[in-house]
C-alpha atoms as a PDB file:
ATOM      1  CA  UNK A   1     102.358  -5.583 255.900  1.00  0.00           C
ATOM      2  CA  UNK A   2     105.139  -4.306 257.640  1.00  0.00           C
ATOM      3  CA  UNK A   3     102.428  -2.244 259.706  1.00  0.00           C
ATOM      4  CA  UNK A   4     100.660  -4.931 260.525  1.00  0.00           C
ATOM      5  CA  UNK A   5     103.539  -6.639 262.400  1.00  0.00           C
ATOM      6  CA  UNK A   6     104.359  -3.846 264.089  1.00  0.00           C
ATOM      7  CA  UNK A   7     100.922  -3.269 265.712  1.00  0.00           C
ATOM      8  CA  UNK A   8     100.607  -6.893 266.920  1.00  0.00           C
ATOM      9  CA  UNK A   9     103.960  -6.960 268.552  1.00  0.00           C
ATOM     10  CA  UNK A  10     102.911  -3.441 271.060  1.00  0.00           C
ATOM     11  CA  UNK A  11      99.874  -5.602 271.495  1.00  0.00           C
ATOM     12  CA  UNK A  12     101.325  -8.520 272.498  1.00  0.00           C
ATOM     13  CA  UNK A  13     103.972  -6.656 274.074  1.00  0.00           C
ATOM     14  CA  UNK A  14     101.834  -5.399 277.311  1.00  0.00           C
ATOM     15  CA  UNK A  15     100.474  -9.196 277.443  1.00  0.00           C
ATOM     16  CA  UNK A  16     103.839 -10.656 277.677  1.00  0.00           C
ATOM     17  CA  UNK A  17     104.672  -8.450 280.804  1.00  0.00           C
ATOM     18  CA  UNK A  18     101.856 -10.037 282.951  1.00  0.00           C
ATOM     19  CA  UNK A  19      98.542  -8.700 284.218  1.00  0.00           C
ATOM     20  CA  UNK A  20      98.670  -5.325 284.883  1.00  0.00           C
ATOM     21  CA  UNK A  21      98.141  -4.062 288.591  1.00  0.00           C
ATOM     22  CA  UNK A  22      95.859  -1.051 289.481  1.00  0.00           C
ATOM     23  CA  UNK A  23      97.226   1.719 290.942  1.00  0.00           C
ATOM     24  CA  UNK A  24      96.074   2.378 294.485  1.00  0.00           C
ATOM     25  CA  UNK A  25      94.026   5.693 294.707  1.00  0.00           C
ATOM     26  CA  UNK A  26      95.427   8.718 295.742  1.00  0.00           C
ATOM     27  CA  UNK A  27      95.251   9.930 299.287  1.00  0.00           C
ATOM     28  CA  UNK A  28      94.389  13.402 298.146  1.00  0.00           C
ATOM     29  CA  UNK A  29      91.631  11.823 295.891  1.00  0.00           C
ATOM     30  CA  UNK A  30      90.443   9.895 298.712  1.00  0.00           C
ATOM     31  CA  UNK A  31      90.027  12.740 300.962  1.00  0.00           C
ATOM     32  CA  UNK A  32      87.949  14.706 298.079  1.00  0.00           C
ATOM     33  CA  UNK A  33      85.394  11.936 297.613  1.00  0.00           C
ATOM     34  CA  UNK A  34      85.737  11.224 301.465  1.00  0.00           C
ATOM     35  CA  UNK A  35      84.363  15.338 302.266  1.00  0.00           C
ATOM     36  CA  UNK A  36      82.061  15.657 299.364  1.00  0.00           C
ATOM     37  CA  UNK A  37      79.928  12.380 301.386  1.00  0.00           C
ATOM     38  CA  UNK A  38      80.406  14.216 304.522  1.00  0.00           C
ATOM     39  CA  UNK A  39      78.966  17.381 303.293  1.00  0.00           C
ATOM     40  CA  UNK A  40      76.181  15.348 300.839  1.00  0.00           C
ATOM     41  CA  UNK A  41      75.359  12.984 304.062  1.00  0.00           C
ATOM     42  CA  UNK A  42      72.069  13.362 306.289  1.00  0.00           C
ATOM     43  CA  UNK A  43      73.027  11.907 308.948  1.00  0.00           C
ATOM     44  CA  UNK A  44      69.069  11.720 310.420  1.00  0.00           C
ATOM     45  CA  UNK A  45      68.143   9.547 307.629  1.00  0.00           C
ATOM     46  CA  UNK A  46      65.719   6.473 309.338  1.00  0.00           C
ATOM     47  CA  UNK A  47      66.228   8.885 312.650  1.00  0.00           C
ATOM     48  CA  UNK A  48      63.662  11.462 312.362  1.00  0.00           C
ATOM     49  CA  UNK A  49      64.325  14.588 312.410  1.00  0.00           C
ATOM     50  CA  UNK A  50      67.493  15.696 314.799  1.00  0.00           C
ATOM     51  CA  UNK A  51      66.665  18.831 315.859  1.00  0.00           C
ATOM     52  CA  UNK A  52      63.131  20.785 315.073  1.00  0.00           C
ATOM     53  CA  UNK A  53      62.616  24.994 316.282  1.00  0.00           C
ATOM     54  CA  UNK A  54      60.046  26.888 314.479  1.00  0.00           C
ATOM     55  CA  UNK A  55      56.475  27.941 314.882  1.00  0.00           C
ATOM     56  CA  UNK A  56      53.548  25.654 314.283  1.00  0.00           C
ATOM     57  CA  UNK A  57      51.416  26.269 310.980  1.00  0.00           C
ATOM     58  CA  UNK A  58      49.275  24.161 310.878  1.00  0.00           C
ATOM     59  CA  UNK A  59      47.855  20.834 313.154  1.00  0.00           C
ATOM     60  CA  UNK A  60      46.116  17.786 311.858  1.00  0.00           C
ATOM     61  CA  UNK A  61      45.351  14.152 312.886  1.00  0.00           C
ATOM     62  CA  UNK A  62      45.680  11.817 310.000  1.00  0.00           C
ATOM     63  CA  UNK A  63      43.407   8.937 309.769  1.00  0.00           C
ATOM     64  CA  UNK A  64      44.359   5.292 308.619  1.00  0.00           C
ATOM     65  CA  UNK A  65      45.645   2.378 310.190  1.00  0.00           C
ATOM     66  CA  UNK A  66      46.790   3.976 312.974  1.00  0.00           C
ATOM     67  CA  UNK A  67      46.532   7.408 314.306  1.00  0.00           C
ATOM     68  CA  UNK A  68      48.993  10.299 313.196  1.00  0.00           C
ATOM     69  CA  UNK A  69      49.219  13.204 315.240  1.00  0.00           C
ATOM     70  CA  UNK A  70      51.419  15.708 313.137  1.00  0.00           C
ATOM     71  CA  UNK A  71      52.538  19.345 313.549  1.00  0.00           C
ATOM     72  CA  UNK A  72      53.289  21.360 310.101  1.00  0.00           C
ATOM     73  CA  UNK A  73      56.696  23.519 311.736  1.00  0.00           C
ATOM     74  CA  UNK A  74      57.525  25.888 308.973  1.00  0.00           C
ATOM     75  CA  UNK A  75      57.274  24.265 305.614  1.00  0.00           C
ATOM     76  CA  UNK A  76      57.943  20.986 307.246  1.00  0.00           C
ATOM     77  CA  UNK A  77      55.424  18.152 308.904  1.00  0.00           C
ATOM     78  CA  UNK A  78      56.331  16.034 311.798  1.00  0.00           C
ATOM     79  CA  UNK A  79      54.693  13.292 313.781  1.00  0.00           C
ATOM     80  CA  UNK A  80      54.683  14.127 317.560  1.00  0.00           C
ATOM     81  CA  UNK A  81      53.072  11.704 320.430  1.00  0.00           C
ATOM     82  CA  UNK A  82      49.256  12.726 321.442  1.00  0.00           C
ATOM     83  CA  UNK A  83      50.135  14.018 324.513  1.00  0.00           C
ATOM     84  CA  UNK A  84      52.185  16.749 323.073  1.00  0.00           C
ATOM     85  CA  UNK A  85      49.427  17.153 319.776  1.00  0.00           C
ATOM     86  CA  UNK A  86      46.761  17.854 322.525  1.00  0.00           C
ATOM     87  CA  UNK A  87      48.935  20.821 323.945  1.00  0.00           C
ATOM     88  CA  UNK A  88      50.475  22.668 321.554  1.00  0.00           C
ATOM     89  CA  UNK A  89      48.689  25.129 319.911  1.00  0.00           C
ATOM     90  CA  UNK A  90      49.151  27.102 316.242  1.00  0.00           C
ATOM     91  CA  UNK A  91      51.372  29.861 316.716  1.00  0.00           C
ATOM     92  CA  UNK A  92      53.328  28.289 319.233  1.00  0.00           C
ATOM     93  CA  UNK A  93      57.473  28.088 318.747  1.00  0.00           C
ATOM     94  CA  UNK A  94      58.517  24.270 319.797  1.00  0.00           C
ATOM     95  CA  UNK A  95      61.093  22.313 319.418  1.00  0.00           C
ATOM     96  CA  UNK A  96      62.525  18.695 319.423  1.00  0.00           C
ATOM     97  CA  UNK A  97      65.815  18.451 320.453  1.00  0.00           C
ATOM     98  CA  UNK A  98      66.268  14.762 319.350  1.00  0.00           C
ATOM     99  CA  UNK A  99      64.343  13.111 322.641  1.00  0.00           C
ATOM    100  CA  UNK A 100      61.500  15.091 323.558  1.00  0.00           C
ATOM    101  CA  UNK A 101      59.081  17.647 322.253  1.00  0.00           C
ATOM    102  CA  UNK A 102      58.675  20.827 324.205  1.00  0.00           C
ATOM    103  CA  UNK A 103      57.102  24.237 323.906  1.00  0.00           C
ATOM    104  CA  UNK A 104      59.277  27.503 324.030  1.00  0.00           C
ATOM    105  CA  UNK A 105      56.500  30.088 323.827  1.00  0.00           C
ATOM    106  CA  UNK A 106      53.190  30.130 323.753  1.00  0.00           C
ATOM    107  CA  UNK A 107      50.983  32.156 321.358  1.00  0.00           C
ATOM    108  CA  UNK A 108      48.396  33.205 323.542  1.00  0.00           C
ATOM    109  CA  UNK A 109      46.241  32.234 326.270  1.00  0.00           C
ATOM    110  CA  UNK A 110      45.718  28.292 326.815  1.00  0.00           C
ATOM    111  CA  UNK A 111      42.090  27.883 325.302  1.00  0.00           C
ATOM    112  CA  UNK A 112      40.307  25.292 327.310  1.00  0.00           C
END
């Protein structure tokens, strides 16, 4: 029984002393976690795409509620305004720097 005693007294002991308070993180910790969701972030999530540059695959206008115009640039798809839809051609390289849509170089000659 002796045991016994012994094992509630470093129980209680702890107890006796008070809540315990948690030990603030580490800075160097901090700074780990604080890089890894720097380096994990997108920061054009909700934004659209930040900056687009590539050559346009492929050009289709989706049907539903509204009207889509999107441009397939590389392996990705993109909505652009009409305007810019009823310009660009395939093979053209474009770009979106954030704002505006513009072409860089043409393919070939404008077909009209």
């Amino acid at each position: 029984m002796g045991w016994r005693r012994r094992s509630a007294r470093r129980c209680e002991a702890p107890a006796a002393a008070g809540p315990r308070q948690p030990r603030p993180p580490r800075l160097a910790a901090v700074a780990v976690v604080l890089a890894l969701a720097a380096f994990t972030a997108d920061i054009t999530i909700g934004c659209g795409p930040a900056y687009v540059y590539g050559v346009v695959a492929q050009k289709y206008a989706s049907t539903g509620d509204r009207m889509t115009w999107i441009l397939q640039v590389e392996d990705e798809f993109y909505p652009v305004p009409q305007a810019f839809y009823d310009r660009v051609q395939l093979g053209d390289t474009v770009k979106f720097d954030g704002r505006a849509w513009s072409v860089v170089k043409r393919a070939g000659p404008t077909l009209r």
